[in-house]
Protein backbone atom coordinates (compact mmCIF):
# COMPACT_ATOMS: atom_id res chain seq x y z
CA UNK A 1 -2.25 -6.22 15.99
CA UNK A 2 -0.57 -3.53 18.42
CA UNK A 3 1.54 -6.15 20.19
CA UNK A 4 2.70 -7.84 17.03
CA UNK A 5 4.01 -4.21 15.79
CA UNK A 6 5.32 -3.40 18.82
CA UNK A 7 7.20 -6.30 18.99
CA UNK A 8 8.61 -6.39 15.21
CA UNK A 9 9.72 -2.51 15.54
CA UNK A 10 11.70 -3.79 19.04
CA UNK A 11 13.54 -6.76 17.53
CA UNK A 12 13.90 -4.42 14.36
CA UNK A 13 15.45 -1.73 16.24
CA UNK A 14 17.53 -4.50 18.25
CA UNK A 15 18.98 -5.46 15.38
CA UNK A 16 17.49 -9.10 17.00
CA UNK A 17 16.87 -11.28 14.44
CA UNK A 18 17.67 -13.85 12.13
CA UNK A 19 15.59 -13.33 8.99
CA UNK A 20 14.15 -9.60 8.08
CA UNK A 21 11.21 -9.84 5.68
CA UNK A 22 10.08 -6.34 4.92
CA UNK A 23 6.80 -5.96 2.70
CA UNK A 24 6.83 -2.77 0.67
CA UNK A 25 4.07 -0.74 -0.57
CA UNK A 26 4.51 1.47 -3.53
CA UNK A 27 5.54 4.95 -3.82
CA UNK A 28 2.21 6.72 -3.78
CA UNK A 29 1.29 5.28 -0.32
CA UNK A 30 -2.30 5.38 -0.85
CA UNK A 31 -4.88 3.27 1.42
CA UNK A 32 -4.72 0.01 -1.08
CA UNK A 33 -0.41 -0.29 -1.06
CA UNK A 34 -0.60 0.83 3.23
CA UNK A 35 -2.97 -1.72 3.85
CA UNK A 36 -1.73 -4.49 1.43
CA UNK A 37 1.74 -4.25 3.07
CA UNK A 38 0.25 -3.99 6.64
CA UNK A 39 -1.83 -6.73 6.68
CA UNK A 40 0.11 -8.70 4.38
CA UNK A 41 3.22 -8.81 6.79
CA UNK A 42 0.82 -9.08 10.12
CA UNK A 43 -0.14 -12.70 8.45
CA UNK A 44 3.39 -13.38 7.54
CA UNK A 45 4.39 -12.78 11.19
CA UNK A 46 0.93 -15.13 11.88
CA UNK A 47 2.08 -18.26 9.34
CA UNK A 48 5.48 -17.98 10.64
CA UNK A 49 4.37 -17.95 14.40
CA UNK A 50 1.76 -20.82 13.62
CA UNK A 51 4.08 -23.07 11.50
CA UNK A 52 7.56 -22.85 14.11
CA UNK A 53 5.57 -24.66 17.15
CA UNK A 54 6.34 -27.75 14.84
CA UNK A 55 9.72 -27.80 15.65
CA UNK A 56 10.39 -24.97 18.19
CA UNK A 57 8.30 -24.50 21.86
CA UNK A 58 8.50 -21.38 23.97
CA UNK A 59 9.86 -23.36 27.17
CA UNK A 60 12.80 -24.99 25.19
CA UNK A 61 14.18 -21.52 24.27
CA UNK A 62 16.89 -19.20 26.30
CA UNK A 63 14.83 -16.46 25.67
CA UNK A 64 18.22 -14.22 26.46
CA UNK A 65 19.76 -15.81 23.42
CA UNK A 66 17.01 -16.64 21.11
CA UNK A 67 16.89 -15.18 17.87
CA UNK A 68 13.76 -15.10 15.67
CA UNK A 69 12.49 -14.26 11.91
CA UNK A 70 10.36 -11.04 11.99
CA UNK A 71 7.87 -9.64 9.47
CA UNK A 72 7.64 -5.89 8.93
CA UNK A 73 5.32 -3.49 6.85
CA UNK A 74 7.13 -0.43 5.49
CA UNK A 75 4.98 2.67 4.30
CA UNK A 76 6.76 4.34 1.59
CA UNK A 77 6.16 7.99 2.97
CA UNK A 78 8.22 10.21 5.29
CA UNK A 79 6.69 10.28 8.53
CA UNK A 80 5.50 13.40 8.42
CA UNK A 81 3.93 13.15 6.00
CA UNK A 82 1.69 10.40 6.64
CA UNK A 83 -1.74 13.74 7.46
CA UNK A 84 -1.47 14.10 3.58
CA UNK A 85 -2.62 10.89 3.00
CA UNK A 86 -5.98 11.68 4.50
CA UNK A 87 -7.63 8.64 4.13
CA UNK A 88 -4.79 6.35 4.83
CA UNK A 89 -4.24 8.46 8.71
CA UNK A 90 -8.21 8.16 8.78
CA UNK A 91 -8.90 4.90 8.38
CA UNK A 92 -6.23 3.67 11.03
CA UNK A 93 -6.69 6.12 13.57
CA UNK A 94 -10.46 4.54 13.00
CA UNK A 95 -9.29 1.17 14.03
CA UNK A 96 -6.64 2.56 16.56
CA UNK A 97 -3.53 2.13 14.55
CA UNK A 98 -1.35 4.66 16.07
CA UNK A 99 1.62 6.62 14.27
CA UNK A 100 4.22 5.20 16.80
CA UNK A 101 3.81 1.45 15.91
CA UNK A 102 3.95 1.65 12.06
CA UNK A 103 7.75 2.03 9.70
CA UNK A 104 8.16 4.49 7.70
CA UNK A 105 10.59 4.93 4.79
CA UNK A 106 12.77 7.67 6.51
CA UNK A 107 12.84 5.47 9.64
CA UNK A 108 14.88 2.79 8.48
CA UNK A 109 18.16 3.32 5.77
CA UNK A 110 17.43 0.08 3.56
CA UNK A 111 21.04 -0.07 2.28
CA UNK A 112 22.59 -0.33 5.59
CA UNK A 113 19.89 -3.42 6.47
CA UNK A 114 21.39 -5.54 2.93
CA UNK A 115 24.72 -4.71 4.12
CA UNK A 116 23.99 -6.15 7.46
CA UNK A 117 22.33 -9.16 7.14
CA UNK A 118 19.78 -11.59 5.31
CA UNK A 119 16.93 -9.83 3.86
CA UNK A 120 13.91 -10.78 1.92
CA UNK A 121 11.63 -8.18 0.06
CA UNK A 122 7.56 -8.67 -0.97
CA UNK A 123 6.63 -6.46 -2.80
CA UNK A 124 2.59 -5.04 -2.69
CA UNK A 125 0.63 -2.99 -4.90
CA UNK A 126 3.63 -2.57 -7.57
CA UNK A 127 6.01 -4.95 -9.08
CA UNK A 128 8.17 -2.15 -10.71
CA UNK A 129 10.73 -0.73 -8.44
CA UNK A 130 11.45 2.81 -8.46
CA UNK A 131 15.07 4.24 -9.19
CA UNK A 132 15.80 4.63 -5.21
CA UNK A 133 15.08 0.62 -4.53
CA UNK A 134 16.38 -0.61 -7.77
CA UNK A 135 19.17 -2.21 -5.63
CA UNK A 136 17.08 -4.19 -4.00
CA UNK A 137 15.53 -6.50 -7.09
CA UNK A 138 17.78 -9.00 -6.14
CA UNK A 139 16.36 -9.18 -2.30
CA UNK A 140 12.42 -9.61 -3.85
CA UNK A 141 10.99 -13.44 -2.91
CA UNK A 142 7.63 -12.43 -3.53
CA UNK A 143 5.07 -10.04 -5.44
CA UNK A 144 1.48 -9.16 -5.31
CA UNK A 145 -0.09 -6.57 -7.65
CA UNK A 146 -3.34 -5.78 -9.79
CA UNK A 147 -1.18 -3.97 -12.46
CA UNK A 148 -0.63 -4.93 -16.05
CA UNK A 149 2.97 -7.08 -16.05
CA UNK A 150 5.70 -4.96 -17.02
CA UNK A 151 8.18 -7.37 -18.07
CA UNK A 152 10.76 -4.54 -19.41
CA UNK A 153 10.91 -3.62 -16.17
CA UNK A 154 11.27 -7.11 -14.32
CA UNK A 155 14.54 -8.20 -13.05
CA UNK A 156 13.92 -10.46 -10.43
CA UNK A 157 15.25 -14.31 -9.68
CA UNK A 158 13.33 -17.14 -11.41
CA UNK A 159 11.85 -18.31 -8.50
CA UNK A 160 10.18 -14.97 -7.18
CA UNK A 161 6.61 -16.15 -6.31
CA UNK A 162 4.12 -13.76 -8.39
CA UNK A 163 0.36 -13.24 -7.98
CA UNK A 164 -0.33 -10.83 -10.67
CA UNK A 165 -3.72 -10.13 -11.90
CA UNK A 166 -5.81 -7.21 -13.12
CA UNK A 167 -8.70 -6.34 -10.29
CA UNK A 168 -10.28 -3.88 -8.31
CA UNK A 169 -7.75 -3.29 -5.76
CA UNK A 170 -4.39 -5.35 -4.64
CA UNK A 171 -6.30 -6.17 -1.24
CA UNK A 172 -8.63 -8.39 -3.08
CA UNK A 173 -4.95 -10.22 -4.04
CA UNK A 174 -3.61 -10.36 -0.76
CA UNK A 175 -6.82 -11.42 0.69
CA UNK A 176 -7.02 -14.80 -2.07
CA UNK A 177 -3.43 -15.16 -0.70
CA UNK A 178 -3.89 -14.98 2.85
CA UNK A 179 -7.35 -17.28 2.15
CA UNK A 180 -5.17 -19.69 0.16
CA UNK A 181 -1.89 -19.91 2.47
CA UNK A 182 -4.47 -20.51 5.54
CA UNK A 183 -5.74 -23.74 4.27
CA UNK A 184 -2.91 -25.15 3.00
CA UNK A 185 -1.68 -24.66 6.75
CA UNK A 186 -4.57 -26.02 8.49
CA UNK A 187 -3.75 -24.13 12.06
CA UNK A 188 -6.28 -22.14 12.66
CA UNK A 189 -7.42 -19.19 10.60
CA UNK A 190 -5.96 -15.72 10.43
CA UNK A 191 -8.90 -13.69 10.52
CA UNK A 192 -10.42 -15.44 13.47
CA UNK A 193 -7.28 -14.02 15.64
CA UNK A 194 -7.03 -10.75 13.33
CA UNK A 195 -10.38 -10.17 12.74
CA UNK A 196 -9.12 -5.61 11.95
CA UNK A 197 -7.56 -7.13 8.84
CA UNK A 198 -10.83 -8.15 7.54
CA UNK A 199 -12.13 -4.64 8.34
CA UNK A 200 -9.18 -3.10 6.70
CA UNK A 201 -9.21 -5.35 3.64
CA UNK A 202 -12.68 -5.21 3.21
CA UNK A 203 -12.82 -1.48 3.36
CA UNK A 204 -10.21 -0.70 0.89
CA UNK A 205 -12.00 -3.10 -1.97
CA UNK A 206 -14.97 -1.15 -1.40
CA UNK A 207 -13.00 2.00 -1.96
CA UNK A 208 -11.15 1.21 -4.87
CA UNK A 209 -13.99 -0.03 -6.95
CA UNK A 210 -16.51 2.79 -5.40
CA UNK A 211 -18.71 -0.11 -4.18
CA UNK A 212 -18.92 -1.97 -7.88
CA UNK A 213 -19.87 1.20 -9.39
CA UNK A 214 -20.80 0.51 -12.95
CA UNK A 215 -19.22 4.12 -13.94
CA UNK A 216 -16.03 3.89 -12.24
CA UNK A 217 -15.49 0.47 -13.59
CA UNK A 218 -12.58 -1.14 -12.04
CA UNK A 219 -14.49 -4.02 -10.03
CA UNK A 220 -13.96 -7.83 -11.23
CA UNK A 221 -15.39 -10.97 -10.07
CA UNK A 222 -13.25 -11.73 -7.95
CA UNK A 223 -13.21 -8.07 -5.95
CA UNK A 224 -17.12 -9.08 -5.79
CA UNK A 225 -15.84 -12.53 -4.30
CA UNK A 226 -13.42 -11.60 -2.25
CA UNK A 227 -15.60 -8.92 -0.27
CA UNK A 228 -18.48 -11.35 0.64
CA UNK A 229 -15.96 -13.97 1.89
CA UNK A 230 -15.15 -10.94 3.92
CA UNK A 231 -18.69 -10.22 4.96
CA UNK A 232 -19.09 -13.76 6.30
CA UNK A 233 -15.89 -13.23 8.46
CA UNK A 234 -17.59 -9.37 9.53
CA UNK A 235 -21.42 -10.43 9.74
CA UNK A 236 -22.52 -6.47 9.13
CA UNK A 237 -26.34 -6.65 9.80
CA UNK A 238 -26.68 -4.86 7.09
CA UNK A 239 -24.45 -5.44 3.66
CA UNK A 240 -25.17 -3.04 0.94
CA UNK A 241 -25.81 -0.62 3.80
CA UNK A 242 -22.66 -1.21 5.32
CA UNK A 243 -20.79 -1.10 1.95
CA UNK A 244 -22.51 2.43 1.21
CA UNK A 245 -21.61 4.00 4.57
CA UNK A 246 -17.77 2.91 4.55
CA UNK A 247 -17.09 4.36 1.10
CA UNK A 248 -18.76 7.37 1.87
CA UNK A 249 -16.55 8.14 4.79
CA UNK A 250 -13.60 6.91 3.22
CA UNK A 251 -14.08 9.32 0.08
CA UNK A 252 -14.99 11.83 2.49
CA UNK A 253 -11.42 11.40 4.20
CA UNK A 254 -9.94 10.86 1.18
CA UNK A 255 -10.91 14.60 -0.76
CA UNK A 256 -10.40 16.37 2.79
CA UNK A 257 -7.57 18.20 1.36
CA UNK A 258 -9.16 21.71 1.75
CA UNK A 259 -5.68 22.55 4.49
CA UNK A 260 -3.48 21.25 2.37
CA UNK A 261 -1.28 23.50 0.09
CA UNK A 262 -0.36 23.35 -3.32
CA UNK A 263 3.23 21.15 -2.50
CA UNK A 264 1.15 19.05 -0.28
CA UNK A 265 -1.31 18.01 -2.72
CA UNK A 266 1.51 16.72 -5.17
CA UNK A 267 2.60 14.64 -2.47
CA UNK A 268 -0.91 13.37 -1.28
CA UNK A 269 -0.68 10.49 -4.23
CA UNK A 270 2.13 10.52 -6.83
CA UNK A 271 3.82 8.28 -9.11
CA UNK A 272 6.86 8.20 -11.25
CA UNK A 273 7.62 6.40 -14.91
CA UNK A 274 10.81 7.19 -16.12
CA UNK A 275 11.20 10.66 -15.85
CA UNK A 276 7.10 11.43 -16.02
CA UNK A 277 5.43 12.88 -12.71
CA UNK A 278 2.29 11.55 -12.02
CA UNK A 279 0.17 13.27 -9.44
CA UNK A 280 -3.72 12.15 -8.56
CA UNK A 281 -5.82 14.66 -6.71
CA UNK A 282 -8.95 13.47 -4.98
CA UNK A 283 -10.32 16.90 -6.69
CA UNK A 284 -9.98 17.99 -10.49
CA UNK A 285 -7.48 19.69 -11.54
CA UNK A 286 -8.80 22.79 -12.53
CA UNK A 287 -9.29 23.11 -8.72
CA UNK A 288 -5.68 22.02 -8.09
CA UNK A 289 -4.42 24.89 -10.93
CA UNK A 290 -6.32 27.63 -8.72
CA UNK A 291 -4.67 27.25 -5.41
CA UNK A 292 -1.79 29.94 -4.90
CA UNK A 293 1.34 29.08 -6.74
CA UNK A 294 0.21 25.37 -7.71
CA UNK A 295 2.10 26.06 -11.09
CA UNK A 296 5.50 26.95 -9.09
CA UNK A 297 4.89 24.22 -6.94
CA UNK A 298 4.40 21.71 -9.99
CA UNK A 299 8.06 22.91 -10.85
CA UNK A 300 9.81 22.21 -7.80
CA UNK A 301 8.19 19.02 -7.74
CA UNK A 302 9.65 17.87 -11.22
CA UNK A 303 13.21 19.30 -10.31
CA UNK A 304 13.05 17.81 -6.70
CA UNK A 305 12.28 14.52 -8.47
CA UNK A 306 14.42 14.67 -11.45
CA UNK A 307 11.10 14.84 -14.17
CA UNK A 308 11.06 16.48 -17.27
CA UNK A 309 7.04 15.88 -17.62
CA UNK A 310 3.84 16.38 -15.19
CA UNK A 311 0.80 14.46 -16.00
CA UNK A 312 -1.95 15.41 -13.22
CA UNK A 313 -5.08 13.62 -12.92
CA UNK A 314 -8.27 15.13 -11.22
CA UNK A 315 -11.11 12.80 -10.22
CA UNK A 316 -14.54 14.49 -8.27
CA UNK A 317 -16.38 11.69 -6.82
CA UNK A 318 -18.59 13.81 -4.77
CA UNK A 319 -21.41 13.73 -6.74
CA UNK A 320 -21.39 12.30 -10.15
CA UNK A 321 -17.97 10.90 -11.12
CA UNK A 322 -15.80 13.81 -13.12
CA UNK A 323 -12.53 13.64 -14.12
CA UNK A 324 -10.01 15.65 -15.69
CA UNK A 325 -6.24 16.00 -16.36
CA UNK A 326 -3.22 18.18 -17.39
CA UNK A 327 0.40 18.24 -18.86
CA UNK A 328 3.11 20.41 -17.53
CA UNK A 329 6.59 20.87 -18.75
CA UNK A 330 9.05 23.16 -20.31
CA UNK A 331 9.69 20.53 -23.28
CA UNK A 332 7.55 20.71 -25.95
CA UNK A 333 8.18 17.81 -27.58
CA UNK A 334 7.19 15.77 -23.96
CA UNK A 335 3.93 17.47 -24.12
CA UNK A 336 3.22 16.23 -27.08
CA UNK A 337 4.51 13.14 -26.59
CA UNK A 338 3.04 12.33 -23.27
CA UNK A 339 -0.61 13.87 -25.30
CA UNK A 340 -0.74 11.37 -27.88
């Protein structure tokens, strides 16, 4: 996987190309949308790679003057601010994913890209842009998310490819997709020669559904499906055992937020709808509302980001699942409203 992100950030930063597909993640940046756009654009860089050697051979190219289609994953964090999302910088510094290789929002200026040339957008793990990317709904070819449909919000072209469906997680999606798209190709398969994607996707259904915990309740069927096709890629020696372990160290990553201030923790996980802030803290939030000025920082957060409203959600999974929330704002009425 390092050599196919080296050489997409290269040709990206050559400006080297013919095509730029960019697969975007959604706002919060949490392990399901960075892994969903990561993998998802490593197999689009794969299928395209597999299906050119039709009609195109490495010895009948000027490699001086040939241009080619690339594939890139975009993380919608800053930079530095990818050590708040504790289990996202844990789980690829576990499989040697280094900082340097991966795209982050304030690494590129989107706007400039449209301007320049042809662009395509696929969209992961949201299929409602926020206000900042609203110009590029008409750049969207494809969309793969395990949210509700929001067709208020849905302004794309007719022909936008969708897979929408409530499960687990949005890697159990791209994983049907990538399983799907690989047999209709019939060149090889993509987790034979990317075997980490397996890992990765396999990892994050476990998270998201808490291994099938009955008291979380977010797994499906197909979650359950999609991680033993998985396991018969991985061959653990052990399945439930190796299904226990990787949550645990994953959850473990993920509430590590014990150096992280009050600001920080807003940014950790947050989304936005309308002009609601919606913060989730891998620890309740009467523990959030007890770190120094976590009230003040809850302010700045909602005038930084143009919200009238804070809705924070706590969830404990450290022993027996707790959760808890809270509503913040200087507007009655949007307490109220938000309440009922």
């Amino acid at each position: 996987m390092e050599d196919y992100l080296n050489y997409t950030l290269n040709v990206l930063k050559s400006r080297n190309y013919v095509n730029l597909t960019i697969v975007l993640g959604n706002e919060s940046c949490d392990l399901d949308s960075a892994v969903s756009s990561l993998v998802y654009a490593t197999f689009l860089h794969w299928q395209h790679q597999k299906m050119k050697c039709k009609v195109c051979t490495r010895n009948k190219r000027n490699e001086s003057t040939y241009k080619d289609d690339i594939f890139v994953s975009l993380l919608d964090v800053d930079r530095q601010d990818l050590p708040l999302k504790t289990e996202v910088a844990f789980c690829f510094k576990g499989h040697g994913l280094r900082e340097n290789f991966l795209l982050f929002r304030d690494d590129i200026d989107l706007k400039k890209l449209v301007e320049e040339g042809k662009i395509n957008i696929v969209l992961v793990d949201h299929h409602v842009l926020s206000k900042k990317y609203e110009f590029l709904s008409p750049y969207v070819t494809e969309i793969i998310d395990h949210r509700p449909i929001d067709k208020n919000n849905w302004s794309y072209k007719d022909d936008v490819r969708s897979t929408i469906e409530i499960v687990g997680s949005c890697c159990t999606l791209v994983t049907q997709r990538i399983q799907d798209l690989s047999a209709l190709m019939n060149r090889g398969d993509f987790f034979d020669d990317y075997e980490m994607c397996a890992d990765l996707l396999h990892s994050v259904i476990l998270l998201d559904t808490v291994n099938f915990s009955k008291e979380v309740n977010k797994a499906t069927p197909h979650d359950k499906d999609k991680v033993e096709f998985l396991e018969n890629i991985l061959k653990p020696s052990d399945c439930m055992e190796e299904r226990k372990l990787k949550v645990q160290r994953l959850v473990e990553a993920r509430s590590d937020v014990a150096l992280l201030d009050a600001a920080q923790l807003l940014r950790k996980d947050v989304k936005i709808l309308g002009d609601v802030l919606i913060p989730s803290f891998p620890i309740l939030v009467e523990v959030y509302l007890r770190k120094p000025e976590a009230l003040k920082a809850v302010s700045e957060a909602l005038s930084q980001r143009n919200c009238t409203v804070a809705l924070l959600l706590g969830m404990d999974l450290t022993g027996a699942l707790r959760r808890d929330g809270a509503i913040i704002s200087d507007d009655a009425e949007k307490v109220e409203l938000v309440s009922s």
